[in-house]
N, C-alpha and C. Protein backbone atom coordinates (compact mmCIF):
# COMPACT_ATOMS: atom_id res chain seq x y z
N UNK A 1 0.83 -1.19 0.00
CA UNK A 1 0.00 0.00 0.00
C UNK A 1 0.87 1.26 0.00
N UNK A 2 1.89 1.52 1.35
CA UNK A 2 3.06 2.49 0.66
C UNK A 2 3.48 2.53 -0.28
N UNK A 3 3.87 1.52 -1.11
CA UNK A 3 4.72 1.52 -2.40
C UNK A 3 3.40 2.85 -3.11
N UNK A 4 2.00 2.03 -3.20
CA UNK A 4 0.68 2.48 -4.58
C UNK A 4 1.26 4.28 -3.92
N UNK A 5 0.82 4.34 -2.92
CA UNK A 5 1.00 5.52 -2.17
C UNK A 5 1.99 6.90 -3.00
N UNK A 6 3.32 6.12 -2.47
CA UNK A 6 4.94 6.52 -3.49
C UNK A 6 4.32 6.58 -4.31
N UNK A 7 4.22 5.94 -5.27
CA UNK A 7 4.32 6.05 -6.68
C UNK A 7 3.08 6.93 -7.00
N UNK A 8 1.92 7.32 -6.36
CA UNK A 8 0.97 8.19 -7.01
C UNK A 8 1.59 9.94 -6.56
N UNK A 9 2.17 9.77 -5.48
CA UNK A 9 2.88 11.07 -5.34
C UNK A 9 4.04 11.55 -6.06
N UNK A 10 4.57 10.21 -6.53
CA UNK A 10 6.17 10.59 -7.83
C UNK A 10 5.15 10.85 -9.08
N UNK A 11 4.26 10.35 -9.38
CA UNK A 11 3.27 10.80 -10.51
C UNK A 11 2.97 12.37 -10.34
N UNK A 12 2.24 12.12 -9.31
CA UNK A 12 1.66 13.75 -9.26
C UNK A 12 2.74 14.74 -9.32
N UNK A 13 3.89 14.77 -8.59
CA UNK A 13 5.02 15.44 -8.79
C UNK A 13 5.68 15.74 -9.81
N UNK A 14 5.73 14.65 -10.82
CA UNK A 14 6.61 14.56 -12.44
C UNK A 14 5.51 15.49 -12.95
N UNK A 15 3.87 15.43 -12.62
CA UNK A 15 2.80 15.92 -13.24
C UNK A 15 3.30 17.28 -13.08
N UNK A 16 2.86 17.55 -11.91
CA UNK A 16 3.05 19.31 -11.65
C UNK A 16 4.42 19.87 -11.86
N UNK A 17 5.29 19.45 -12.21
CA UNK A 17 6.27 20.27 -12.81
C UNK A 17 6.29 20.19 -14.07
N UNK A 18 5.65 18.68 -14.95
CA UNK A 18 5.92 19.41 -16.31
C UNK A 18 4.85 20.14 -17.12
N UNK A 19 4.10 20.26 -16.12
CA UNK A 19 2.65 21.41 -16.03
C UNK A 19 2.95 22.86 -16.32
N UNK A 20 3.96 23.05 -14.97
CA UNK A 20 4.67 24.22 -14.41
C UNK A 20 6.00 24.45 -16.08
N UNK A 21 6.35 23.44 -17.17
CA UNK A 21 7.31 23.69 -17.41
C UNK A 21 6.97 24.19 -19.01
N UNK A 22 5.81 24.12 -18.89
CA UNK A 22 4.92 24.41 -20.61
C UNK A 22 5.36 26.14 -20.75
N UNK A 23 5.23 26.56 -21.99
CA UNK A 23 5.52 28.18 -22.43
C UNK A 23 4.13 28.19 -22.54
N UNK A 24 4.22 29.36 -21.90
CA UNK A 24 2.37 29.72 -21.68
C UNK A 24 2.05 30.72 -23.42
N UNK A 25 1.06 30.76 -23.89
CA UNK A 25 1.00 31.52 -25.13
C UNK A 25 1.74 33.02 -25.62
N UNK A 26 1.93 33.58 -24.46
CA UNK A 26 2.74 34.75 -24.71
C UNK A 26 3.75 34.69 -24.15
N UNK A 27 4.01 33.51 -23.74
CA UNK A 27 5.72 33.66 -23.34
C UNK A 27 6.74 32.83 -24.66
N UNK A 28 5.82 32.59 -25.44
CA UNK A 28 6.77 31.60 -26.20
C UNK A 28 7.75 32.70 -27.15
N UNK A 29 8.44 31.92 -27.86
CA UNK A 29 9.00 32.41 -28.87
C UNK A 29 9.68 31.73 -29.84
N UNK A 30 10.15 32.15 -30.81
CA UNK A 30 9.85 32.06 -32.55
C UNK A 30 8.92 31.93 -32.90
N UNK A 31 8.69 30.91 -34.13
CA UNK A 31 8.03 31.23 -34.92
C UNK A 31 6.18 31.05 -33.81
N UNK A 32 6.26 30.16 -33.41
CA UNK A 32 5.50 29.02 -32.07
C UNK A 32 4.71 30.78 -31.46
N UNK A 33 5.62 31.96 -31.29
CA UNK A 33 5.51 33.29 -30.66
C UNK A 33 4.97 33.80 -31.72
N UNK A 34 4.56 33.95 -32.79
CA UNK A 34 4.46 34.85 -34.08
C UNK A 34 2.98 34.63 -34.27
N UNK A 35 2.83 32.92 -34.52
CA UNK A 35 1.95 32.28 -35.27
C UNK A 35 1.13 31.93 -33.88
N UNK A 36 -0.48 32.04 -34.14
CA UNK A 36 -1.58 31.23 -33.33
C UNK A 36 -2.61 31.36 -34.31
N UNK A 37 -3.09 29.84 -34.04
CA UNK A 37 -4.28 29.42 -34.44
C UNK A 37 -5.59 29.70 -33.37
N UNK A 38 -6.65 30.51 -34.65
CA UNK A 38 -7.82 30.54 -33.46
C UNK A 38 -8.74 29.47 -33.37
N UNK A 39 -9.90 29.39 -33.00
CA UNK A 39 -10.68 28.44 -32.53
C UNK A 39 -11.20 27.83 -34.19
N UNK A 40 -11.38 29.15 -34.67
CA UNK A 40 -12.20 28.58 -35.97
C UNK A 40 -11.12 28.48 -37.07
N UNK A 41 -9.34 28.28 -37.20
CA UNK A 41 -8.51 27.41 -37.49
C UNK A 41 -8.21 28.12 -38.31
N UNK A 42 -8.14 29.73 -38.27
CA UNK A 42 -7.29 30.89 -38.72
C UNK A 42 -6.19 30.63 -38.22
N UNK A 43 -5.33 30.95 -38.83
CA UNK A 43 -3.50 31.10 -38.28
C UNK A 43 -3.16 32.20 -38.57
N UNK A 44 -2.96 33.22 -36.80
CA UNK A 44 -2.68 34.58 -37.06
C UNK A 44 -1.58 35.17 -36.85
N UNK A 45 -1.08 36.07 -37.48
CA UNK A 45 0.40 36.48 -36.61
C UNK A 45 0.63 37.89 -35.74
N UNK A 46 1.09 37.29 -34.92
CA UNK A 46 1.08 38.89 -33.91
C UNK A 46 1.31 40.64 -34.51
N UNK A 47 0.69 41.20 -33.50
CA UNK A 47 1.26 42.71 -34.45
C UNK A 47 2.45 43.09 -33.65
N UNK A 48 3.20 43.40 -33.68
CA UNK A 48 4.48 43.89 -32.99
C UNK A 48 3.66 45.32 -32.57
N UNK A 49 3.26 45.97 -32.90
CA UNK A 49 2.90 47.29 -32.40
C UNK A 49 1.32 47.19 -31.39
N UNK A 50 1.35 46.12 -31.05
CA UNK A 50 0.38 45.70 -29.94
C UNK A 50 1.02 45.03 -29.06
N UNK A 51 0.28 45.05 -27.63
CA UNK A 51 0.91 43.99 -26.89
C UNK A 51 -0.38 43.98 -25.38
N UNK A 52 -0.23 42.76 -24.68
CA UNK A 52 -1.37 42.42 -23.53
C UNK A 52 -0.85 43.95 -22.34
N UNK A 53 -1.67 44.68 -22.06
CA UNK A 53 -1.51 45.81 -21.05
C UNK A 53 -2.57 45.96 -19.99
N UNK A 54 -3.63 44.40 -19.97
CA UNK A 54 -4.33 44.44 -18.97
C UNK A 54 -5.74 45.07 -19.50
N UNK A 55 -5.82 45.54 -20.43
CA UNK A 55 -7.27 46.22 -21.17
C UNK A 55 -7.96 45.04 -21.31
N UNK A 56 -9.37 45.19 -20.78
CA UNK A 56 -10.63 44.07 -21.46
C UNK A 56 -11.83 44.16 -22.18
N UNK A 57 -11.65 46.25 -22.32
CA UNK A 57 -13.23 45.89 -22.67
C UNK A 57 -13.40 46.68 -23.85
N UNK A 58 -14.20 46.81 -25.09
CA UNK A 58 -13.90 47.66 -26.17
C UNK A 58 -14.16 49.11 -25.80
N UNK A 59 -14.82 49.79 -24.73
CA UNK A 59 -14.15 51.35 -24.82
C UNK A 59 -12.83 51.47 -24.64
N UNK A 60 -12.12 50.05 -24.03
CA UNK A 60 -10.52 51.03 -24.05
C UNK A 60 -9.90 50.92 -25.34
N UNK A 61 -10.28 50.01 -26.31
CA UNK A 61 -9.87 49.81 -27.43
C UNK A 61 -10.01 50.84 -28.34
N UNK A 62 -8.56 51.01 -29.09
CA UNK A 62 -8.65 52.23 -29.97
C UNK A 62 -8.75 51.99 -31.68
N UNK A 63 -9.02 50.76 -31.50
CA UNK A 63 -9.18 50.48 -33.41
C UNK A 63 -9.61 49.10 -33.36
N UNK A 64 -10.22 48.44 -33.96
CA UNK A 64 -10.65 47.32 -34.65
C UNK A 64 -9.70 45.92 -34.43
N UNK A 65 -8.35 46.34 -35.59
CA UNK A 65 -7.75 45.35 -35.38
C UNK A 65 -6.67 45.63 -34.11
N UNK A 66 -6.59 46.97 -33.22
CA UNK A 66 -6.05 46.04 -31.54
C UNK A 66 -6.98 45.40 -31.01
N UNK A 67 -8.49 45.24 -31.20
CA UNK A 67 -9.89 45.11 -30.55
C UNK A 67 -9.22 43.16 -30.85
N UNK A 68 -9.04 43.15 -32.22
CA UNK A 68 -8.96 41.40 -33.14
C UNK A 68 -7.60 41.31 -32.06
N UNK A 69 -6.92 42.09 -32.29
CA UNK A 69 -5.12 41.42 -31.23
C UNK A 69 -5.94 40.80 -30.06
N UNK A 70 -6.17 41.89 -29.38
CA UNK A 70 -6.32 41.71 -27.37
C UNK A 70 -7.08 40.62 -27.56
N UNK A 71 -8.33 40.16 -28.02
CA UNK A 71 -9.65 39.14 -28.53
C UNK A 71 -8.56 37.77 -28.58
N UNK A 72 -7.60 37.60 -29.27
CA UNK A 72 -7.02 36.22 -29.41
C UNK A 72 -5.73 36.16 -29.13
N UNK A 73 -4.35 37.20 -28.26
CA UNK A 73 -3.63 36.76 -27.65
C UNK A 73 -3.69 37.60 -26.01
N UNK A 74 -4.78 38.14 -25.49
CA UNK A 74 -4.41 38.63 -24.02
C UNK A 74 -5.35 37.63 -23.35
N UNK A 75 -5.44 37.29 -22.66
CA UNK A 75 -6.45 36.39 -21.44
C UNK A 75 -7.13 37.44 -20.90
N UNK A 76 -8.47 36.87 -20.73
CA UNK A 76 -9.56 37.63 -19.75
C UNK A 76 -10.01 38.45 -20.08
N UNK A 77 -10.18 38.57 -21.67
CA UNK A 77 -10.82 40.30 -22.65
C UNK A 77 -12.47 39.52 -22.55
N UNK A 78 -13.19 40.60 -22.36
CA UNK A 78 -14.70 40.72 -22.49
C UNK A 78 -15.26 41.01 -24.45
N UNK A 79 -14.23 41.16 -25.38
CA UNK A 79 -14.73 41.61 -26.35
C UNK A 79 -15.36 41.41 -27.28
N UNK A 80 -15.56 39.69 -27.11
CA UNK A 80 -17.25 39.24 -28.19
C UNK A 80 -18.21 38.86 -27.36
N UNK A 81 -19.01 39.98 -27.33
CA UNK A 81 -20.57 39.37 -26.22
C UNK A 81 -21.18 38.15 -26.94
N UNK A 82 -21.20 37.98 -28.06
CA UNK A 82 -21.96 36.70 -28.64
C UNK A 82 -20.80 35.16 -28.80
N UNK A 83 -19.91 36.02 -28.64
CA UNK A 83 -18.80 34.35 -29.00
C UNK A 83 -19.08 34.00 -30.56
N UNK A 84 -18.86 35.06 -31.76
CA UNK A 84 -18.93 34.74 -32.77
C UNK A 84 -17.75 35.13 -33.75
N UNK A 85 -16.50 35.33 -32.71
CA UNK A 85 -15.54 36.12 -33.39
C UNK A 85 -14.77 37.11 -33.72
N UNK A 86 -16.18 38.02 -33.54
CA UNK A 86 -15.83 39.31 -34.31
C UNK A 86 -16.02 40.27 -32.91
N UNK A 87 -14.54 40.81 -32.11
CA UNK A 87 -15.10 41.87 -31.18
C UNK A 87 -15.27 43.21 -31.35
N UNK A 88 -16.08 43.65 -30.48
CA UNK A 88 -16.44 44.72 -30.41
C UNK A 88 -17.64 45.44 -31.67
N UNK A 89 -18.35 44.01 -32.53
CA UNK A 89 -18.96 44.61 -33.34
C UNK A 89 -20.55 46.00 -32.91
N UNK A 90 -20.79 45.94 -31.92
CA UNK A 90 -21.41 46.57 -31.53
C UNK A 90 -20.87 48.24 -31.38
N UNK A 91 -19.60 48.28 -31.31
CA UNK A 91 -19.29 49.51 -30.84
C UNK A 91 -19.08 50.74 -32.49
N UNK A 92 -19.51 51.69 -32.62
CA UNK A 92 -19.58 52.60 -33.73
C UNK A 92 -18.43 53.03 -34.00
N UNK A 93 -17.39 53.52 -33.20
CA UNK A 93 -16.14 53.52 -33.13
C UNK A 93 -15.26 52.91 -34.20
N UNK A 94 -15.52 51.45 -35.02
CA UNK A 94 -15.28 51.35 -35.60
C UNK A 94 -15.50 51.18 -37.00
């Protein structure tokens, strides 16, 4: 029973570090950093003149395509109320 014991804790352990050892989406780099695929199996490439600054919602957004950046590489953006893609289509702004 110690041994099952050991060995589910050397599991869980090997688990959580090579959990801990993945490049999270904006930490990567080359090409892996450039290129992401979205849900609906576009392959996009980053804008260099954008970047994640903590913004989530389309009044802070100042154009369309930073609205498309923040939408598919920052975590935790509010910017398609319908989940169809396209953010911020509601706002006139653009």
């Amino acid at each position: 029973m110690k041994k099952i014991i050991l060995l589910a804790a050397l599991i869980l352990a090997v688990w959580n570090y090579y959990e801990a050892q993945k490049p999270l989406p904006e930490n990567r780099t080359g090409l892996l950093g450039e290129l992401v695929q979205t849900m609906q199996g576009q392959v996009l490439r980053k804008s260099p003149e954008f970047h994640c600054d903590g913004r989530r919602y389309c009044p802070e957004m100042t154009s369309r395509e930073e609205a498309e950046y923040f939408m598919h590489f920052c975590p935790n953006t509010e910017l398609d109320d319908n989940q169809n893609g396209i953010p911020c289509e509601n706002d006139s702004r653009f």
